[in-house]
PDB file of N, CA and C in Angstrom:
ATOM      1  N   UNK A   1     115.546 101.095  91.331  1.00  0.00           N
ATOM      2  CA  UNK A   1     116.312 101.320  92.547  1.00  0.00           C
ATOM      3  C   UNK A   1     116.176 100.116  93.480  1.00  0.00           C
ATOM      4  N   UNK A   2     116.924 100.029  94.231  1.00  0.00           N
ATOM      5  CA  UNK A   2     117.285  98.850  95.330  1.00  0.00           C
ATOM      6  C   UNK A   2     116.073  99.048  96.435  1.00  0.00           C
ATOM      7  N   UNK A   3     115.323  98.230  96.649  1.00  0.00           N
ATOM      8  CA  UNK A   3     114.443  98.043  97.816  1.00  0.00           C
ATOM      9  C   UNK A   3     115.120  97.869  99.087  1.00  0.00           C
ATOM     10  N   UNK A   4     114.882  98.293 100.315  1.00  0.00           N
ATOM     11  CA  UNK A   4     115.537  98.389 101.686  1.00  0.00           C
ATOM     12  C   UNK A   4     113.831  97.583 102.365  1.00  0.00           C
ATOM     13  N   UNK A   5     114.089  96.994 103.423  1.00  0.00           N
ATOM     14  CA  UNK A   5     112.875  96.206 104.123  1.00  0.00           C
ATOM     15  C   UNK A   5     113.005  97.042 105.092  1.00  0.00           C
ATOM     16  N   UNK A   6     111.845  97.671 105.841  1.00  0.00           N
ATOM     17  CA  UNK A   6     111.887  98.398 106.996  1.00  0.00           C
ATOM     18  C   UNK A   6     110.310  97.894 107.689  1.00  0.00           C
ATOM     19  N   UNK A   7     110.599  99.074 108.864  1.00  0.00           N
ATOM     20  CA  UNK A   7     109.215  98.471 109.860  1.00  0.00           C
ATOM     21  C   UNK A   7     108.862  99.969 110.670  1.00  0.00           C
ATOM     22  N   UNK A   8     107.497 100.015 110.194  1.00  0.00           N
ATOM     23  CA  UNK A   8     106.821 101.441 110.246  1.00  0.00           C
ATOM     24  C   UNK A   8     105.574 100.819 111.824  1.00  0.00           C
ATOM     25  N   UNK A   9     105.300 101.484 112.208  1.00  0.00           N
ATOM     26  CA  UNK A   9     103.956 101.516 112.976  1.00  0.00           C
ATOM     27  C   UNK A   9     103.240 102.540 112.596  1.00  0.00           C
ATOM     28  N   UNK A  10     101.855 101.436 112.311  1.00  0.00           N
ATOM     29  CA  UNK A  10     101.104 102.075 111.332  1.00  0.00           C
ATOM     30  C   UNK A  10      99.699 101.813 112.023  1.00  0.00           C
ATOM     31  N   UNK A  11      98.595 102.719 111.922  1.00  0.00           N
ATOM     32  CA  UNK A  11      97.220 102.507 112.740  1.00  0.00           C
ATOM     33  C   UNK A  11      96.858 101.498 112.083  1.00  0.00           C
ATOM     34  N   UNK A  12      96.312 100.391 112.962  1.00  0.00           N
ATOM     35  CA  UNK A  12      95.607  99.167 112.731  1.00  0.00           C
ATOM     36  C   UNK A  12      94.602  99.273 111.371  1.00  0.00           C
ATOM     37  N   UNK A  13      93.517  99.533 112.031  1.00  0.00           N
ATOM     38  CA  UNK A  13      91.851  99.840 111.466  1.00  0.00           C
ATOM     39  C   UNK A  13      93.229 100.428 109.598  1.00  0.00           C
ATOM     40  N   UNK A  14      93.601 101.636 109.938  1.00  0.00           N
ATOM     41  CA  UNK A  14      94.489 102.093 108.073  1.00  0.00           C
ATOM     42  C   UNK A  14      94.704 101.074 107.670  1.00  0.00           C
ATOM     43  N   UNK A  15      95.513  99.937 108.317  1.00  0.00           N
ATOM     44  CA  UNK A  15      96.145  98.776 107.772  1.00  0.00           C
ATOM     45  C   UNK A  15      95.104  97.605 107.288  1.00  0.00           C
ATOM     46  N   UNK A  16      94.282  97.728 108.247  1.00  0.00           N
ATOM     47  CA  UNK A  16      93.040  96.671 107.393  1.00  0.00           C
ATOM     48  C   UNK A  16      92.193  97.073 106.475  1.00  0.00           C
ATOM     49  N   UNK A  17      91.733  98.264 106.301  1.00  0.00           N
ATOM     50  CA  UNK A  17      91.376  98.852 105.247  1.00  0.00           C
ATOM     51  C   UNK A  17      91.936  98.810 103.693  1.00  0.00           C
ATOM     52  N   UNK A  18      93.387  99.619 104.168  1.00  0.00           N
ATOM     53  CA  UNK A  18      94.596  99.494 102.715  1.00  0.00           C
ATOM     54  C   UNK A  18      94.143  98.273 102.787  1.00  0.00           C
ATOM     55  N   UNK A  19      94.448  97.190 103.215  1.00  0.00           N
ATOM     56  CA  UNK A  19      94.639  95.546 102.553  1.00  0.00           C
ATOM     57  C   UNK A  19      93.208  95.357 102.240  1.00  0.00           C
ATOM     58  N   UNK A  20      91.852  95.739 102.901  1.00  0.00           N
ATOM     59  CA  UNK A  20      90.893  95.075 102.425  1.00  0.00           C
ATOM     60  C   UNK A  20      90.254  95.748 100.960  1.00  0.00           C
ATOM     61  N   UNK A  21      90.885  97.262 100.665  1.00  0.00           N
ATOM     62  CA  UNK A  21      90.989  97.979  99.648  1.00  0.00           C
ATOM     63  C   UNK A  21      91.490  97.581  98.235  1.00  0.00           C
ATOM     64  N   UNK A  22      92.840  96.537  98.745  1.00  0.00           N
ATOM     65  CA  UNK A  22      93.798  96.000  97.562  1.00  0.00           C
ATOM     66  C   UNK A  22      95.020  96.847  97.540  1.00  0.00           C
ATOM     67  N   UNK A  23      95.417  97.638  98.563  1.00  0.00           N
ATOM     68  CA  UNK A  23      95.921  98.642  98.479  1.00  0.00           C
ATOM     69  C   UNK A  23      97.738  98.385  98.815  1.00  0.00           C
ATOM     70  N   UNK A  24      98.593  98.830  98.384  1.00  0.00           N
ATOM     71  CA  UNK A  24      99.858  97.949  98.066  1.00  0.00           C
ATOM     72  C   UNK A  24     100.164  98.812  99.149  1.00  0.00           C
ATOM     73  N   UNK A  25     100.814  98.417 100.359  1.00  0.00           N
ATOM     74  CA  UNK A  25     101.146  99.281 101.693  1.00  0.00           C
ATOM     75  C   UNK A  25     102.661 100.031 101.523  1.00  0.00           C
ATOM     76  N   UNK A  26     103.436  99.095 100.588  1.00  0.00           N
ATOM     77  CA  UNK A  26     105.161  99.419 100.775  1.00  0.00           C
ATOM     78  C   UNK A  26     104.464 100.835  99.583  1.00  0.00           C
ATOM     79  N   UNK A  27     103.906 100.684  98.572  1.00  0.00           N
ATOM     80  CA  UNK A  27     104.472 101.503  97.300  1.00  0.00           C
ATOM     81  C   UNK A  27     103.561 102.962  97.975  1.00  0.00           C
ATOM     82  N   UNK A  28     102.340 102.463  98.759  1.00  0.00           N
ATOM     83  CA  UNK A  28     101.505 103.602  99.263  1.00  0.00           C
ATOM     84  C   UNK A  28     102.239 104.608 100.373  1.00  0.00           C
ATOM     85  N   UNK A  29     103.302 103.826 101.467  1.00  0.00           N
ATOM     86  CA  UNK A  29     103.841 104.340 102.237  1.00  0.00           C
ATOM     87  C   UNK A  29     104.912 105.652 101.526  1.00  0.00           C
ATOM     88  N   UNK A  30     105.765 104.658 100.197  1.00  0.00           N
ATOM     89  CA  UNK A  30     106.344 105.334  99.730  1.00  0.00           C
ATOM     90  C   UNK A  30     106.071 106.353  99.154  1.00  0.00           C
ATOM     91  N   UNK A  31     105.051 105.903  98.440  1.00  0.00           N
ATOM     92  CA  UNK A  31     104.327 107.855  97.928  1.00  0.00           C
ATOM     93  C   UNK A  31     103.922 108.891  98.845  1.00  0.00           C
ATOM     94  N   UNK A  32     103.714 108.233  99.933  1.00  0.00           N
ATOM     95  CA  UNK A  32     103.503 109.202 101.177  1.00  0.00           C
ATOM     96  C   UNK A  32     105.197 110.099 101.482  1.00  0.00           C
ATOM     97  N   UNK A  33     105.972 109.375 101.872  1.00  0.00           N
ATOM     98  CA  UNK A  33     107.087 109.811 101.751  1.00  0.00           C
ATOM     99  C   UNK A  33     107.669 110.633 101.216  1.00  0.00           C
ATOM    100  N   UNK A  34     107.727 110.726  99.753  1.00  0.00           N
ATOM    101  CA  UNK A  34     107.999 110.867  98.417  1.00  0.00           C
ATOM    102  C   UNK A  34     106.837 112.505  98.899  1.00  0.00           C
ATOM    103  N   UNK A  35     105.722 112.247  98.787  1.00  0.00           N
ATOM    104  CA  UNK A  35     105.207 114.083  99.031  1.00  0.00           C
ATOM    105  C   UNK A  35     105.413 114.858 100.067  1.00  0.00           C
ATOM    106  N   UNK A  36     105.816 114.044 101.281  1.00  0.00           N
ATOM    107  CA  UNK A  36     106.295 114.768 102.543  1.00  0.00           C
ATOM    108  C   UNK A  36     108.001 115.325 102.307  1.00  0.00           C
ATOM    109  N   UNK A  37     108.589 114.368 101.375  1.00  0.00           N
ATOM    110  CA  UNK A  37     109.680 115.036 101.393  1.00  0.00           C
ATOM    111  C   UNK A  37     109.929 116.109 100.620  1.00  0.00           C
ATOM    112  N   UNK A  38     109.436 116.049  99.519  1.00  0.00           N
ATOM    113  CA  UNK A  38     108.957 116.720  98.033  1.00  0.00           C
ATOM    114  C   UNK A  38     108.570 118.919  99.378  1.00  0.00           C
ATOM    115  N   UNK A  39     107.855 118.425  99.826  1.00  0.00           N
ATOM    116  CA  UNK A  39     106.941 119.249 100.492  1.00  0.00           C
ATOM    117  C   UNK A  39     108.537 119.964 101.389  1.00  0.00           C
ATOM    118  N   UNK A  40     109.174 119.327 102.370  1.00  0.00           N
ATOM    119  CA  UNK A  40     110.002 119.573 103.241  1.00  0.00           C
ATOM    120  C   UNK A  40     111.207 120.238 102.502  1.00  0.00           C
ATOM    121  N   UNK A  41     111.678 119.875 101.218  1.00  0.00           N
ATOM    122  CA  UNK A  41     112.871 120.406 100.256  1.00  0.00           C
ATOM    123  C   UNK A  41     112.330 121.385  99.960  1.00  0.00           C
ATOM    124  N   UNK A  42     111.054 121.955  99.605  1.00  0.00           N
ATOM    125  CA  UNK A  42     110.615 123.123  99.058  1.00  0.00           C
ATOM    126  C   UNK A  42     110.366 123.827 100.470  1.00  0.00           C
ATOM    127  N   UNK A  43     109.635 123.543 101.160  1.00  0.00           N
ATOM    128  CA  UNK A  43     109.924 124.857 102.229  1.00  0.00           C
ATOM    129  C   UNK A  43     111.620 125.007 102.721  1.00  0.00           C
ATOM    130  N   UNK A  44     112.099 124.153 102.791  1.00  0.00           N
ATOM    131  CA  UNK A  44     113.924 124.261 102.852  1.00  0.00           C
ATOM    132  C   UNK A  44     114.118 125.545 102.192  1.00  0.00           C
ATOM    133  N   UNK A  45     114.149 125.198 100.633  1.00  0.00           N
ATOM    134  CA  UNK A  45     114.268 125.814  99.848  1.00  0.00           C
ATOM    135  C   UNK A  45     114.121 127.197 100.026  1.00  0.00           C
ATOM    136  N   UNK A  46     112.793 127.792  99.950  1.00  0.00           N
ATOM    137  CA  UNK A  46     111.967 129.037 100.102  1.00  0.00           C
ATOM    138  C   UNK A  46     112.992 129.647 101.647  1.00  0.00           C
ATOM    139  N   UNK A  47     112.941 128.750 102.617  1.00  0.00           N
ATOM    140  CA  UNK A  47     113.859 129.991 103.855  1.00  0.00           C
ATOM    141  C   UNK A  47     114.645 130.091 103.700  1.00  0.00           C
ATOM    142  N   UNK A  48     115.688 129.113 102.858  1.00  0.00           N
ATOM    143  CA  UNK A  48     117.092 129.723 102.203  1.00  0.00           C
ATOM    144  C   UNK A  48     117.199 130.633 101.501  1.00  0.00           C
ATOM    145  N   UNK A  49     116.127 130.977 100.747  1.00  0.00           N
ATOM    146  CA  UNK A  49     116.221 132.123  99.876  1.00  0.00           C
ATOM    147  C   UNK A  49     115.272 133.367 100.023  1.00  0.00           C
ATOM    148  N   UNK A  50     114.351 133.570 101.349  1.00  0.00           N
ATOM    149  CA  UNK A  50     113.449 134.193 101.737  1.00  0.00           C
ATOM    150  C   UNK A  50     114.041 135.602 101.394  1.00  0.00           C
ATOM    151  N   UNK A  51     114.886 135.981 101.593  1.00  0.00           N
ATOM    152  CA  UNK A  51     115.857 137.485 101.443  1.00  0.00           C
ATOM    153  C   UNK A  51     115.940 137.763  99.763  1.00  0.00           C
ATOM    154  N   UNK A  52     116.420 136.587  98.886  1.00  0.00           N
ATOM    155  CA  UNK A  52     116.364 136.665  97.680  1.00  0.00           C
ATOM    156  C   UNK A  52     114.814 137.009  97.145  1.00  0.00           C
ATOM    157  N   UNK A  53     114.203 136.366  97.815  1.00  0.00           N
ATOM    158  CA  UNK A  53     112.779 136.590  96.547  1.00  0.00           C
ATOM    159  C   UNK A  53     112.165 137.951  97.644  1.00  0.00           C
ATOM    160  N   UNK A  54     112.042 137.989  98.956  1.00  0.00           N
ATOM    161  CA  UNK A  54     111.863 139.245  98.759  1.00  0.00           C
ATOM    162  C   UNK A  54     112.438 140.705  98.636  1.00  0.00           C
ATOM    163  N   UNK A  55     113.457 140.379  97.940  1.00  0.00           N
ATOM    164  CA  UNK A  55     114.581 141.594  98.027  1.00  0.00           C
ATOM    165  C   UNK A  55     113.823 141.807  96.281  1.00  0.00           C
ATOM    166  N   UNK A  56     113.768 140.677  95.356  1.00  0.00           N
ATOM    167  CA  UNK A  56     112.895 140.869  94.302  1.00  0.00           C
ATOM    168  C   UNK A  56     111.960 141.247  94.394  1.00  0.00           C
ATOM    169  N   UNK A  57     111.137 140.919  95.138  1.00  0.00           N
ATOM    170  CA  UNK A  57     109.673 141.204  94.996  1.00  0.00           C
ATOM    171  C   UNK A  57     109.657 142.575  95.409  1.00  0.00           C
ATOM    172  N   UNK A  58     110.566 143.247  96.024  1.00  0.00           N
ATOM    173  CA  UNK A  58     110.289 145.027  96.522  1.00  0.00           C
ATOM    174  C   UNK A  58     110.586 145.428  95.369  1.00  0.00           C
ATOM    175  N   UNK A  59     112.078 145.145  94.439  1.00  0.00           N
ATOM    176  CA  UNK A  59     111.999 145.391  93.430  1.00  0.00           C
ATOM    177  C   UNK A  59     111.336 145.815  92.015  1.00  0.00           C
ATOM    178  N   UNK A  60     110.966 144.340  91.868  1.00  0.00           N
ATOM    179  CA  UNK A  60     109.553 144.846  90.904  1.00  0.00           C
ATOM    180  C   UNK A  60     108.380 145.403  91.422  1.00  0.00           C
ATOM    181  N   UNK A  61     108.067 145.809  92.970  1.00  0.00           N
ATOM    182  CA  UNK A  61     107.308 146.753  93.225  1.00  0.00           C
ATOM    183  C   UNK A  61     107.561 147.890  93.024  1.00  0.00           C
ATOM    184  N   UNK A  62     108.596 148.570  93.276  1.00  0.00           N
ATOM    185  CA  UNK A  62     109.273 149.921  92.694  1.00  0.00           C
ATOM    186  C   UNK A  62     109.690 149.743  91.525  1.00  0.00           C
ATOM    187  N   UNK A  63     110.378 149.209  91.003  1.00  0.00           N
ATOM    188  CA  UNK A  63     110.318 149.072  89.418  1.00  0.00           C
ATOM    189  C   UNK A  63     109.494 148.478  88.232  1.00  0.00           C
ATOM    190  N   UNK A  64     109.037 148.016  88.523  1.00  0.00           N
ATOM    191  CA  UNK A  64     107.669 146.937  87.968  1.00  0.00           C
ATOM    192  C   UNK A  64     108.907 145.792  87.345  1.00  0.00           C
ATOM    193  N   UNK A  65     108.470 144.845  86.116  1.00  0.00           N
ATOM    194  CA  UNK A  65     108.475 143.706  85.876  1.00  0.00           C
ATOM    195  C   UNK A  65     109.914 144.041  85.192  1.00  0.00           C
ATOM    196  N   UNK A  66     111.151 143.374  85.072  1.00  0.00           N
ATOM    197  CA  UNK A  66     112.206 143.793  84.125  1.00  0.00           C
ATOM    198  C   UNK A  66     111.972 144.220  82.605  1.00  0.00           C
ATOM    199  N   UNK A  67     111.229 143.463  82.033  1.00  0.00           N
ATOM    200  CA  UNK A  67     111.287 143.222  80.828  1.00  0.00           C
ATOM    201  C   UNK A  67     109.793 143.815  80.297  1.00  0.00           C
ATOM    202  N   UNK A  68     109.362 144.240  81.411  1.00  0.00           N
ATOM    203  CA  UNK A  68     107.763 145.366  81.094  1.00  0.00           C
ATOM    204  C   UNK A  68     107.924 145.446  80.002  1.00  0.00           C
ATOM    205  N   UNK A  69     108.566 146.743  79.414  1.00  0.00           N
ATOM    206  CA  UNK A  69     108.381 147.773  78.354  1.00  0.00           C
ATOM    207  C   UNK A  69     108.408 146.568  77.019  1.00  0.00           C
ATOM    208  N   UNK A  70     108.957 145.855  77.308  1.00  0.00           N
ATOM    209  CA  UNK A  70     108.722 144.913  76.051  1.00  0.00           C
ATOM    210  C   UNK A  70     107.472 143.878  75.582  1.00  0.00           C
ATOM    211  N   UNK A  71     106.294 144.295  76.672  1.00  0.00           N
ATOM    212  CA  UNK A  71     105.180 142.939  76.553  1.00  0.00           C
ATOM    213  C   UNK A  71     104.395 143.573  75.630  1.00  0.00           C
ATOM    214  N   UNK A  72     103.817 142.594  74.438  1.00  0.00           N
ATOM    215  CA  UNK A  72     103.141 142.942  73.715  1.00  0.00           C
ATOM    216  C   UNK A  72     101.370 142.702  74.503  1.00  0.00           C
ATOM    217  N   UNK A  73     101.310 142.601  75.491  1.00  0.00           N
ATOM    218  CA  UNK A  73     100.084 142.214  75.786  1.00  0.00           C
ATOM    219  C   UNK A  73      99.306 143.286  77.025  1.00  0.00           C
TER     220      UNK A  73
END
């Protein structure tokens, strides 16, 4: 993918550390990113569908599991 150059403010003392660590700041920022967003799409997710899973979940409380009667275990 295409690299974009940007400009973050970032705590000092973090920044001399990462570098005195060896620590690659663009690819570290990005993985930071990358789990905050990861994190933000899934709670998205979950309140869009809060009604769906618990309209299921009462479900298989009064009915138990769909496919129960068929577990061999």
């Amino acid at each position: 993918m295409p690299r974009k150059s940007t400009s973050l403010s970032l705590d000092a003392d973090l920044i001399a550390r990462a570098k005195n660590a060896g620590v690659n700041l663009s690819r570290a920022a990005e993985a930071g990113i990358k789990d905050q967003l990861r994190q933000a799409e899934a709670d998205r997710w979950e309140e869009e569908n809060k009604d769906a899973i618990q309209a299921y979940n009462r479900r298989v409380e009064n009915e138990g599991l769909p496919l129960d009667a068929y577990r061999k275990w």
